[in-house]
PDB file of N, CA and C in Angstrom:
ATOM      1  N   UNK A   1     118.652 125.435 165.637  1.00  0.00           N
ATOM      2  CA  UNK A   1     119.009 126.376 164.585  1.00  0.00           C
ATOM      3  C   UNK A   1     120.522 126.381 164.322  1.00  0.00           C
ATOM      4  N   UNK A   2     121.394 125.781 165.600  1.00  0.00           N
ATOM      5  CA  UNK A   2     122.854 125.938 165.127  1.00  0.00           C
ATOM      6  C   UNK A   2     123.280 124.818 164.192  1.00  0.00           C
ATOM      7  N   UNK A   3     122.317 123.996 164.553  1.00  0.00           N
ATOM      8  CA  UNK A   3     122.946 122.839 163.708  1.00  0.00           C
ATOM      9  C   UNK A   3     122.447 123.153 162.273  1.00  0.00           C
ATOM     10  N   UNK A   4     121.422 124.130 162.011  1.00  0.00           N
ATOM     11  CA  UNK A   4     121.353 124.503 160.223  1.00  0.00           C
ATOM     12  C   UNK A   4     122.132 124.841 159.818  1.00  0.00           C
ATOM     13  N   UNK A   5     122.531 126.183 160.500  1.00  0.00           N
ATOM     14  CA  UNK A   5     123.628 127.279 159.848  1.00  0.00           C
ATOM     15  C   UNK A   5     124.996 126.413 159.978  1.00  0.00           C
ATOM     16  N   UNK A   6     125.275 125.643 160.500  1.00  0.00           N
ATOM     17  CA  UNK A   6     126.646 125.218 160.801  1.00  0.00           C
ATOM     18  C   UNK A   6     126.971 124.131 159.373  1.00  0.00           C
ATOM     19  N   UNK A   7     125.212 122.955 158.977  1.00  0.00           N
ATOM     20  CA  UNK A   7     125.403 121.956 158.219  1.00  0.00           C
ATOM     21  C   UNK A   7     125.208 123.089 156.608  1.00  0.00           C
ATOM     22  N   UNK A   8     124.712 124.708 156.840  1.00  0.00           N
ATOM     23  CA  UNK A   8     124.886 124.922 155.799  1.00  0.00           C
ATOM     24  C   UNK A   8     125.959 125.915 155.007  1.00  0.00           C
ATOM     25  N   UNK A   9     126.865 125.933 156.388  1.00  0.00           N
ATOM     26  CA  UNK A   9     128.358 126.385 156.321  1.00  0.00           C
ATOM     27  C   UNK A   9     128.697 125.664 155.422  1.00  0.00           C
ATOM     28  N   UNK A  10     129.015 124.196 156.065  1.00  0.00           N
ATOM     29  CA  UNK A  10     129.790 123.493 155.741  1.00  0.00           C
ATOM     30  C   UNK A  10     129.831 122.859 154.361  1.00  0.00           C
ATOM     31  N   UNK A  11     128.191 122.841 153.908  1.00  0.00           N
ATOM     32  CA  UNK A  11     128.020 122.778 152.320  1.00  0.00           C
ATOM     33  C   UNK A  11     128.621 123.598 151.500  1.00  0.00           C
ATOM     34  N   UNK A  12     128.413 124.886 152.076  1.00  0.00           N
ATOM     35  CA  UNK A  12     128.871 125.697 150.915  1.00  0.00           C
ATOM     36  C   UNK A  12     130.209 125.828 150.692  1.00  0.00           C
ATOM     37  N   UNK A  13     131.040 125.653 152.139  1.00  0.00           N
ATOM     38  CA  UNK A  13     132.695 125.387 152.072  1.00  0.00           C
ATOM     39  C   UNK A  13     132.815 124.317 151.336  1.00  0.00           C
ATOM     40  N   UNK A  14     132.076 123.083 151.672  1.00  0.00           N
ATOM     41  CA  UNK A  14     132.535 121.716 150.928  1.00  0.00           C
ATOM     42  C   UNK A  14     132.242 121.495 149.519  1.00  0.00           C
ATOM     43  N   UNK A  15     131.453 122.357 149.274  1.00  0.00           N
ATOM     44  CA  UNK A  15     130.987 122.343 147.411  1.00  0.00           C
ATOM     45  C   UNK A  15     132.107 122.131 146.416  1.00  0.00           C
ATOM     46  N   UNK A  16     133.339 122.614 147.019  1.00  0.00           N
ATOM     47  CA  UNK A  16     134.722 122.785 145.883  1.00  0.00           C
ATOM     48  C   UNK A  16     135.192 121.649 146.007  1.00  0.00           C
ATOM     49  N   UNK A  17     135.321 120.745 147.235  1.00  0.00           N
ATOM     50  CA  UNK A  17     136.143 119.322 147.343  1.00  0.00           C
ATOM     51  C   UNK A  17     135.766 118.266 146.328  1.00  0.00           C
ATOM     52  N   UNK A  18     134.675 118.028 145.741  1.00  0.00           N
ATOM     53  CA  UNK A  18     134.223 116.953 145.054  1.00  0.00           C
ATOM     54  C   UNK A  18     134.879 117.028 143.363  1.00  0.00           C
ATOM     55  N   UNK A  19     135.002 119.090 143.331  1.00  0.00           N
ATOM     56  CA  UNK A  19     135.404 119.346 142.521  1.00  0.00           C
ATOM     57  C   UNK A  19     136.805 119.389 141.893  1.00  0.00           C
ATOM     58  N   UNK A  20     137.318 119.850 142.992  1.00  0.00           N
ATOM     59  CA  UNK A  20     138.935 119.583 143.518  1.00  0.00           C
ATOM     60  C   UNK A  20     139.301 118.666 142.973  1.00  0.00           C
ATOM     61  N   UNK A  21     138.996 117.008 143.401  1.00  0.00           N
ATOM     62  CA  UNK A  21     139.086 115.865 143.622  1.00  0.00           C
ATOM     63  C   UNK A  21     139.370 115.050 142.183  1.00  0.00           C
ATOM     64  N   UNK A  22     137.959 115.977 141.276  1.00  0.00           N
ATOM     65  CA  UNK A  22     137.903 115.410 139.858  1.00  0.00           C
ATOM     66  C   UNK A  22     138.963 116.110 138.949  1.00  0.00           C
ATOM     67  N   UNK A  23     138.818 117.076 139.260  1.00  0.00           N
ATOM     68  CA  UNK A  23     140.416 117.755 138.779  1.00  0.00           C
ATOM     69  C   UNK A  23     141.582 117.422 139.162  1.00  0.00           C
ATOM     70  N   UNK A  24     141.380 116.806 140.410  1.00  0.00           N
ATOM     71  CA  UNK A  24     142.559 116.204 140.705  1.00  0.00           C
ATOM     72  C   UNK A  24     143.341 114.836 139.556  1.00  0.00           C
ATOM     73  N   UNK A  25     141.985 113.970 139.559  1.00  0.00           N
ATOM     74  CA  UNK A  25     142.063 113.151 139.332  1.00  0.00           C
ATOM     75  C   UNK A  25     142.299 113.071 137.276  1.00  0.00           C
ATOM     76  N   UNK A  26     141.318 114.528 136.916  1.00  0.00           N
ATOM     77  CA  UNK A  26     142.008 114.232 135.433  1.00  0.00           C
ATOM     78  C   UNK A  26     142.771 114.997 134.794  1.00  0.00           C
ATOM     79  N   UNK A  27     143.374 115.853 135.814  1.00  0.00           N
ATOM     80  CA  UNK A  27     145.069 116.536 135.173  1.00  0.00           C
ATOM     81  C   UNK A  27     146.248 115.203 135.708  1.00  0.00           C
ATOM     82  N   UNK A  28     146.265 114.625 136.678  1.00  0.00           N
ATOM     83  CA  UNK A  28     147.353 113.483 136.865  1.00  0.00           C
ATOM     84  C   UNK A  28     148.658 114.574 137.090  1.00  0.00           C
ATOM     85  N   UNK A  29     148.545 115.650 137.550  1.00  0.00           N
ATOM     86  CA  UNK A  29     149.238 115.923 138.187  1.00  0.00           C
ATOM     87  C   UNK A  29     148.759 117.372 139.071  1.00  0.00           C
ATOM     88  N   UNK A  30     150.209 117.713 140.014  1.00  0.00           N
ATOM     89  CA  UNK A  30     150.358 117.713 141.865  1.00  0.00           C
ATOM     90  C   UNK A  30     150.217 119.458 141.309  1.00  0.00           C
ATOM     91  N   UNK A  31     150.255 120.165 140.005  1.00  0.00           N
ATOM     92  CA  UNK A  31     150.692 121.312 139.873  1.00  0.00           C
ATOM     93  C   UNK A  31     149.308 122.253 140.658  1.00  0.00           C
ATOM     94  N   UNK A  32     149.441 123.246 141.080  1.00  0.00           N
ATOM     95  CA  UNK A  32     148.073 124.279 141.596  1.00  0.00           C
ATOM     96  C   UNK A  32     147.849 123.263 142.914  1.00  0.00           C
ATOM     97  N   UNK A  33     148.534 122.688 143.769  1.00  0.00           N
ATOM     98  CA  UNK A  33     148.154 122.100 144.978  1.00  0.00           C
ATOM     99  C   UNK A  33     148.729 122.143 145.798  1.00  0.00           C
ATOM    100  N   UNK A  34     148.414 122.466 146.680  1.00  0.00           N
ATOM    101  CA  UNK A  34     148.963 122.059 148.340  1.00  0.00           C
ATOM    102  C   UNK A  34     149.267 121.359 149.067  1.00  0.00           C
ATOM    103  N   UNK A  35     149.940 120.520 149.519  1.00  0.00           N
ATOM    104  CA  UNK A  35     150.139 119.671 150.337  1.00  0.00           C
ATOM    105  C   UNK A  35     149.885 119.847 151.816  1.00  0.00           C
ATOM    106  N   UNK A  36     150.681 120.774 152.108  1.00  0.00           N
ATOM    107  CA  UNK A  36     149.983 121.698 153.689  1.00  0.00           C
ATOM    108  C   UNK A  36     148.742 121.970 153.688  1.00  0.00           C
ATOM    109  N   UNK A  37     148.844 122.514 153.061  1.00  0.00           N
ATOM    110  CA  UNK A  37     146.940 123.267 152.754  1.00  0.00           C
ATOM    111  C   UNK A  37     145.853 121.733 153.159  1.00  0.00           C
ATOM    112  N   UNK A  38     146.232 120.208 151.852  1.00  0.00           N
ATOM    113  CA  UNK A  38     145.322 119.866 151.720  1.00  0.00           C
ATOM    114  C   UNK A  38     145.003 118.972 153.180  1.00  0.00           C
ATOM    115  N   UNK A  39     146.703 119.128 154.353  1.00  0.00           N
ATOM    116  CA  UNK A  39     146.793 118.513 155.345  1.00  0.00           C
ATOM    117  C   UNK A  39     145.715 118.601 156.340  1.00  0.00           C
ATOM    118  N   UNK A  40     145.861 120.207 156.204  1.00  0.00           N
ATOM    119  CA  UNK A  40     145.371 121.145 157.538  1.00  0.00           C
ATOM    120  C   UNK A  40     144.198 120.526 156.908  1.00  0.00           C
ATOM    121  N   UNK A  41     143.174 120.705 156.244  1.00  0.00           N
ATOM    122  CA  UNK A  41     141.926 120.824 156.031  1.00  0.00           C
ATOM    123  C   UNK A  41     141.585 119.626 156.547  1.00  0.00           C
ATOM    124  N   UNK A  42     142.214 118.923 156.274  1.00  0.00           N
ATOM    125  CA  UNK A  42     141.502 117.261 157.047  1.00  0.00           C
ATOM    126  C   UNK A  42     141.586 117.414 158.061  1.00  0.00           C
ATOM    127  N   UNK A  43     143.227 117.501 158.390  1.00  0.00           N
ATOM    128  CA  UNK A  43     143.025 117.709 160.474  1.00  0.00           C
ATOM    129  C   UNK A  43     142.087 118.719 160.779  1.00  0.00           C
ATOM    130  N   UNK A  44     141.587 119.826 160.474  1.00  0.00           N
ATOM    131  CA  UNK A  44     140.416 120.879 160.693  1.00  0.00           C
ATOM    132  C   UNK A  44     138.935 119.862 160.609  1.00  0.00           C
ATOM    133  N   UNK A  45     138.943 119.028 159.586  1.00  0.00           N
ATOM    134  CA  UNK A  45     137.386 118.298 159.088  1.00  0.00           C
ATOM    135  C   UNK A  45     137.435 117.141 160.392  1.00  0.00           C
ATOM    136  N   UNK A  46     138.741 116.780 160.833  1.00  0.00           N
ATOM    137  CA  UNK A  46     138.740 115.245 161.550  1.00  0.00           C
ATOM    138  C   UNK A  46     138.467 115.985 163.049  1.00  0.00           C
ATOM    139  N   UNK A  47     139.019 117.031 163.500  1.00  0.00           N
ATOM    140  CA  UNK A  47     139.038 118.162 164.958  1.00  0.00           C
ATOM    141  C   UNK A  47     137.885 118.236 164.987  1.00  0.00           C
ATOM    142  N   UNK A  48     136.810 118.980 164.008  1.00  0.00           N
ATOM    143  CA  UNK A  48     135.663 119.198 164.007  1.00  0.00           C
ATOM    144  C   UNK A  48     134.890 118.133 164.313  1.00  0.00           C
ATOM    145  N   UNK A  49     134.502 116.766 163.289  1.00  0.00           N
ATOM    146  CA  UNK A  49     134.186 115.895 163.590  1.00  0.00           C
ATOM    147  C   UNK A  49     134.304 114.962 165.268  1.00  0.00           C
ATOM    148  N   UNK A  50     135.602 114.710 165.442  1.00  0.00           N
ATOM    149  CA  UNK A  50     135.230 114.603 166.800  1.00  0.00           C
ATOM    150  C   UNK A  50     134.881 115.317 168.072  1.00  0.00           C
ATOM    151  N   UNK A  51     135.300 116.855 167.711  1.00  0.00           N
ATOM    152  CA  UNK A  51     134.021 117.646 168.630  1.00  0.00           C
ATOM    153  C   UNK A  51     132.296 117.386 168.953  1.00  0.00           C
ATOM    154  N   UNK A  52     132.139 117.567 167.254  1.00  0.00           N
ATOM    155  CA  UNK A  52     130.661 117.123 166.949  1.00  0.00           C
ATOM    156  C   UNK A  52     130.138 115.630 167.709  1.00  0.00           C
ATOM    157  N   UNK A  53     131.347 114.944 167.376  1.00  0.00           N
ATOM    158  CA  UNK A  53     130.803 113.436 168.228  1.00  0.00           C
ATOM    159  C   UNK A  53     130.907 113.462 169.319  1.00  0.00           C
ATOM    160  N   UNK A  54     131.957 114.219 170.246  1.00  0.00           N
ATOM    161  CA  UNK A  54     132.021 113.906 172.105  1.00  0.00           C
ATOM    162  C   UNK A  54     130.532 114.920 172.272  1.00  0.00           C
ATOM    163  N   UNK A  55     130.765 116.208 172.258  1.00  0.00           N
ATOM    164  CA  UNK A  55     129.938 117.211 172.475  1.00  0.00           C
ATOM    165  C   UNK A  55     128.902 117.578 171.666  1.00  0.00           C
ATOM    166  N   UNK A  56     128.450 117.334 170.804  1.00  0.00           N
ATOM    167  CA  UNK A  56     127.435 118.145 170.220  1.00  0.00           C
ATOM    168  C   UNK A  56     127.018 116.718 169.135  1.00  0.00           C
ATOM    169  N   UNK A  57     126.328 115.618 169.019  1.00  0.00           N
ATOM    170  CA  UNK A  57     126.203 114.950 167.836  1.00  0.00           C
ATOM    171  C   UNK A  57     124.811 114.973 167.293  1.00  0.00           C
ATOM    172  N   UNK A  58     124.393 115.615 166.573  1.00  0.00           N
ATOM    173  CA  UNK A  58     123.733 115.700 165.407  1.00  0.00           C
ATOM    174  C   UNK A  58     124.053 115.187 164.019  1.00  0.00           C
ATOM    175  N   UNK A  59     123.008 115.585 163.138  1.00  0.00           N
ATOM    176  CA  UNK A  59     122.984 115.196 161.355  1.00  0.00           C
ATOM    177  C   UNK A  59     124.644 115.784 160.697  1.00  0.00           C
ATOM    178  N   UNK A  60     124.003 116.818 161.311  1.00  0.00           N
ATOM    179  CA  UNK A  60     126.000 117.663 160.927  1.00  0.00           C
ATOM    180  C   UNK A  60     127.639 116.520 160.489  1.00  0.00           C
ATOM    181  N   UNK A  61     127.144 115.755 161.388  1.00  0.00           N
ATOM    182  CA  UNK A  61     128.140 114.873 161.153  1.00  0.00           C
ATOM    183  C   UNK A  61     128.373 113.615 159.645  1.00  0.00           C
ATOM    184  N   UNK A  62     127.079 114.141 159.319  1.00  0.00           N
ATOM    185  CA  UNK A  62     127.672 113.232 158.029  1.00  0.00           C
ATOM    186  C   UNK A  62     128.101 114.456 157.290  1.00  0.00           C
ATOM    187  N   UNK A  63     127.235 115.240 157.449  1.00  0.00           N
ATOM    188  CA  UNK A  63     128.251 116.742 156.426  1.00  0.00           C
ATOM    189  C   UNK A  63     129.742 116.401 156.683  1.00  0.00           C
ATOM    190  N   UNK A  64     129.917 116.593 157.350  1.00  0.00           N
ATOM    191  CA  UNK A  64     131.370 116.699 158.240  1.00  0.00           C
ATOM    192  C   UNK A  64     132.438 115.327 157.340  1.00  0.00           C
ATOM    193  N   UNK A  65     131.302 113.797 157.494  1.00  0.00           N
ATOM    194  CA  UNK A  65     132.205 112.669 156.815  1.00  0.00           C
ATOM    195  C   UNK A  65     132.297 112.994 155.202  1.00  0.00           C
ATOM    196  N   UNK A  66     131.329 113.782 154.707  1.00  0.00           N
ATOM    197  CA  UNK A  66     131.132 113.437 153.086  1.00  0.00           C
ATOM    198  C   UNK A  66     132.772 114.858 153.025  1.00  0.00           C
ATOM    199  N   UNK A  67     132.558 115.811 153.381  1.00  0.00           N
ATOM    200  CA  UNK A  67     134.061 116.992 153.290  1.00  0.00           C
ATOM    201  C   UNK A  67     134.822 116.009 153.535  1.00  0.00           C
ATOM    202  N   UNK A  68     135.010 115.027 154.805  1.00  0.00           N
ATOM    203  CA  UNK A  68     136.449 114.684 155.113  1.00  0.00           C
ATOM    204  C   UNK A  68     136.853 114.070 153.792  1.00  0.00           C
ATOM    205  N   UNK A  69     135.592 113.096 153.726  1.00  0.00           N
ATOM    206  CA  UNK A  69     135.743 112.056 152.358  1.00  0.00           C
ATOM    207  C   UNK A  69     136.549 112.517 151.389  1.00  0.00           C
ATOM    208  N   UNK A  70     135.735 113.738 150.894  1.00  0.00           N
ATOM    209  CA  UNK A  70     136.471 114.463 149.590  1.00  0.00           C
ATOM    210  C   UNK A  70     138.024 114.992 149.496  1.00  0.00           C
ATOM    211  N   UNK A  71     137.933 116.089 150.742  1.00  0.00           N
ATOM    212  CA  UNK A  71     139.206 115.908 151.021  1.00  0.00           C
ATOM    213  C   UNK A  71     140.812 115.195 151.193  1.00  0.00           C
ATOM    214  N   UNK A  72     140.602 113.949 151.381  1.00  0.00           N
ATOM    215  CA  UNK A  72     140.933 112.735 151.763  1.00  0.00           C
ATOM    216  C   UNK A  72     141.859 112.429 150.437  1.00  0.00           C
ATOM    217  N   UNK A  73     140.138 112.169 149.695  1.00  0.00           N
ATOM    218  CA  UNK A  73     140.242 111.624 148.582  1.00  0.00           C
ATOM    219  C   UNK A  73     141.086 112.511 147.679  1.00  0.00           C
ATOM    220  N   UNK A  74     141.530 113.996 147.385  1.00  0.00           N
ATOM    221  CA  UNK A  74     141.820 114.809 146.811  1.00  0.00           C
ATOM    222  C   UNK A  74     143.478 114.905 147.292  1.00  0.00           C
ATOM    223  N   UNK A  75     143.841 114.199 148.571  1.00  0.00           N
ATOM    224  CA  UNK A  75     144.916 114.296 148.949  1.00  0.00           C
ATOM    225  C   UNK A  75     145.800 113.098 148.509  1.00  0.00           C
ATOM    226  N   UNK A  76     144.869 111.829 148.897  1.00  0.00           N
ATOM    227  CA  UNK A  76     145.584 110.337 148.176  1.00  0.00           C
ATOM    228  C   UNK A  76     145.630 110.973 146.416  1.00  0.00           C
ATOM    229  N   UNK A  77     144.896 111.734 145.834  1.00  0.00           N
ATOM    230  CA  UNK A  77     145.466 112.092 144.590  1.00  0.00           C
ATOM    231  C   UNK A  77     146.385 112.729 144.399  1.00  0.00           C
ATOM    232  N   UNK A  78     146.721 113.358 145.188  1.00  0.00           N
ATOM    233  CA  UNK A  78     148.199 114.659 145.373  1.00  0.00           C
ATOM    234  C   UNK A  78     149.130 113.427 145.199  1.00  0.00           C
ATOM    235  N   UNK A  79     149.384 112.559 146.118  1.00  0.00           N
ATOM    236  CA  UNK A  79     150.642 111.557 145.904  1.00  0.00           C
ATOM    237  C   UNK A  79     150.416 110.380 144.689  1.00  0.00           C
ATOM    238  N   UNK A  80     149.366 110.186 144.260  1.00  0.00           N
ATOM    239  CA  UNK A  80     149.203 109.367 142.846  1.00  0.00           C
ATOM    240  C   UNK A  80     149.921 110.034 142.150  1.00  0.00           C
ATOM    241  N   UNK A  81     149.230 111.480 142.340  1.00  0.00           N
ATOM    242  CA  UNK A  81     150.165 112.553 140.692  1.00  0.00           C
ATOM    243  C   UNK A  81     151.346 112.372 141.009  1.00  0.00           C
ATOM    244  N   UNK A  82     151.849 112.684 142.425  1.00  0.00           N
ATOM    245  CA  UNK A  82     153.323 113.126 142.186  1.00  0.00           C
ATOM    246  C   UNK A  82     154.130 112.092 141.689  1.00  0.00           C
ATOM    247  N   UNK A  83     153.783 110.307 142.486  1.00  0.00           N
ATOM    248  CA  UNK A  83     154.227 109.387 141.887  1.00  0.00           C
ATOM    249  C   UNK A  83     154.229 109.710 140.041  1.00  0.00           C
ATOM    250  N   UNK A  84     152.829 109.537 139.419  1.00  0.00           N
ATOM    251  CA  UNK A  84     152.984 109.560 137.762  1.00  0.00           C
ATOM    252  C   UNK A  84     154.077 111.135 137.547  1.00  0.00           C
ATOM    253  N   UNK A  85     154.244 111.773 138.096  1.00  0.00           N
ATOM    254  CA  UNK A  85     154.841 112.950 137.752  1.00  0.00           C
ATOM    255  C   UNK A  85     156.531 112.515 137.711  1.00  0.00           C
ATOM    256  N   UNK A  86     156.390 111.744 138.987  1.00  0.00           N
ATOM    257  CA  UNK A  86     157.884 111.007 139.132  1.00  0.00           C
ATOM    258  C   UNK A  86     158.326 109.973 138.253  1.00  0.00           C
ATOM    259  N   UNK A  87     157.563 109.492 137.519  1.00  0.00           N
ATOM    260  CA  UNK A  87     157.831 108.242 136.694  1.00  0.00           C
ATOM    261  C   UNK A  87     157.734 108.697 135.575  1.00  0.00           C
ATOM    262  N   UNK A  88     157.300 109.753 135.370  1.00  0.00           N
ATOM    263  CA  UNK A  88     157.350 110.535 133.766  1.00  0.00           C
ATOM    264  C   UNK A  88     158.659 111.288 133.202  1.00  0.00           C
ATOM    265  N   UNK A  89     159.211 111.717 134.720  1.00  0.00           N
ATOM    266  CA  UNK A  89     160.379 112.202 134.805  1.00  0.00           C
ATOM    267  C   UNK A  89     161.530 111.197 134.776  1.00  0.00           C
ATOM    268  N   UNK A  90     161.797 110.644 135.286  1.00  0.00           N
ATOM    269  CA  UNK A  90     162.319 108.992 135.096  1.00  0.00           C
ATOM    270  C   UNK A  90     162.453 108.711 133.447  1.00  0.00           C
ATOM    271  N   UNK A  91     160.778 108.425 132.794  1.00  0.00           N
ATOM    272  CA  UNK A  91     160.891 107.916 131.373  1.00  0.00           C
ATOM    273  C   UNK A  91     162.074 109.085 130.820  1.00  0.00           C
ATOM    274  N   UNK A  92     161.550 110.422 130.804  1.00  0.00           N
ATOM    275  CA  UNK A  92     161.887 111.392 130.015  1.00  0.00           C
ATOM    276  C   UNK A  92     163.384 111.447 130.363  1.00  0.00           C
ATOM    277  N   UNK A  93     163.966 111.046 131.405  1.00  0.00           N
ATOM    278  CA  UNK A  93     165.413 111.004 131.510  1.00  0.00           C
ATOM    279  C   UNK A  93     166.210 109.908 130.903  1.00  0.00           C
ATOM    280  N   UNK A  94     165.464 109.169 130.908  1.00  0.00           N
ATOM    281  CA  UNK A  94     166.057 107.241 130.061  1.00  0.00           C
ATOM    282  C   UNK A  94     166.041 108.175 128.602  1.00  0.00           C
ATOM    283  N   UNK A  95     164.486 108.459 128.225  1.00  0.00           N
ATOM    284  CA  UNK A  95     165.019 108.706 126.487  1.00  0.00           C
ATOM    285  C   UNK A  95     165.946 109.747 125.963  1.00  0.00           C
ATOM    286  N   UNK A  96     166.327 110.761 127.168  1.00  0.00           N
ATOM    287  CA  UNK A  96     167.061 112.090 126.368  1.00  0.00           C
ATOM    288  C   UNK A  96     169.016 110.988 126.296  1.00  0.00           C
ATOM    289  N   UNK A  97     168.876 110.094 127.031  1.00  0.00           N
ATOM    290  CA  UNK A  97     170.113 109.635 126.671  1.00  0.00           C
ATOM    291  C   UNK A  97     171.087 110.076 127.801  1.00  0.00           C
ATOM    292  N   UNK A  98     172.151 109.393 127.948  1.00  0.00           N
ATOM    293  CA  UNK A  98     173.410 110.046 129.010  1.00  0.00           C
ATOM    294  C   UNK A  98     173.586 111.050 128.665  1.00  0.00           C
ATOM    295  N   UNK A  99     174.388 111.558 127.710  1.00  0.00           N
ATOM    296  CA  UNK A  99     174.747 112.667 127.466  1.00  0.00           C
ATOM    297  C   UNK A  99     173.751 113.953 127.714  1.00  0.00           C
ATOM    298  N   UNK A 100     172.662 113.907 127.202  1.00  0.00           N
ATOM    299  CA  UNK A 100     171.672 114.590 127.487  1.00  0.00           C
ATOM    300  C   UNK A 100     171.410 114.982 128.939  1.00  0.00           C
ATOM    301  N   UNK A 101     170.801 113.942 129.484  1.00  0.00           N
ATOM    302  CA  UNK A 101     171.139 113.818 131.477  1.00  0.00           C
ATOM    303  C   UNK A 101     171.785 114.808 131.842  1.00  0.00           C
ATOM    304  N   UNK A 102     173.128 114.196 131.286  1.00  0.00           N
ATOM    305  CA  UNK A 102     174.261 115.210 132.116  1.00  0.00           C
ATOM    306  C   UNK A 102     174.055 116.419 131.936  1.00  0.00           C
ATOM    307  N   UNK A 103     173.763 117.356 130.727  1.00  0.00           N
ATOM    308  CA  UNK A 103     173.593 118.708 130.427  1.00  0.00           C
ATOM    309  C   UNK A 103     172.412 119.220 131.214  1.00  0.00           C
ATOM    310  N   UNK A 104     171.542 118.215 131.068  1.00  0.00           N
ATOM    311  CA  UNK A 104     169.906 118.615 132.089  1.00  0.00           C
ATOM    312  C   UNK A 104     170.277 118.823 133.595  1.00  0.00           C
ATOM    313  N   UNK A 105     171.356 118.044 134.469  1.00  0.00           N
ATOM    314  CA  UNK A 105     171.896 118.534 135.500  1.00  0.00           C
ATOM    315  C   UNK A 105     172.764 119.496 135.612  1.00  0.00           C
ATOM    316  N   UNK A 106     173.463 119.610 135.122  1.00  0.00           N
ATOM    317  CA  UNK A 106     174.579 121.195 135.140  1.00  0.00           C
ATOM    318  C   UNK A 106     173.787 122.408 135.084  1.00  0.00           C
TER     319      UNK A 106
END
């Protein structure tokens, strides 16, 4: 019975990651995100997981890989965006011109 309630914890926590992930993926950028946040959650999904595998291994554990997955995946998007976020910033500094630049820093 622990292993129900635990694989149907973890669904209902993990329901938002897939969602996360796609939002991540079609705003192209880092804004409304965490970086800490999206850290901890993996090290929490990866802690768990190898608990589940020394001590306790059941079905649970693919629950456990499909969250890390998402997670993961939602985090390699955090640094895609920030890269395109960084290179947008870049363009937008080439076209305002030197002069421009300079006023945008002061």
């Amino acid at each position: 019975m622990a292993g129900i309630t635990e694989a149907v914890m973890l669904i209902c926590f993990g329901i938002s990651w897939p969602i996360s992930a796609y939002k991540s993926w079609k705003a192209r950028q880092t804004g409304g995100k965490s970086l800490l946040f999206l850290v901890l959650i993996d090290l929490g999904y990866i802690v768990g997981l190898i608990g589940k595998i020394l001590f306790r291994p059941d079905y649970v554990i693919v629950v456990y890989c499909i969250n890390l997955f998402f997670v993961t995946a939602d985090l390699l998007l955090y640094f895609r965006n920030r890269r395109l976020e960084k290179a947008a910033a870049r363009e937008g500094a080439e076209e305002a011109g030197p002069c421009e630049e300079k006023l945008q820093k002061a």
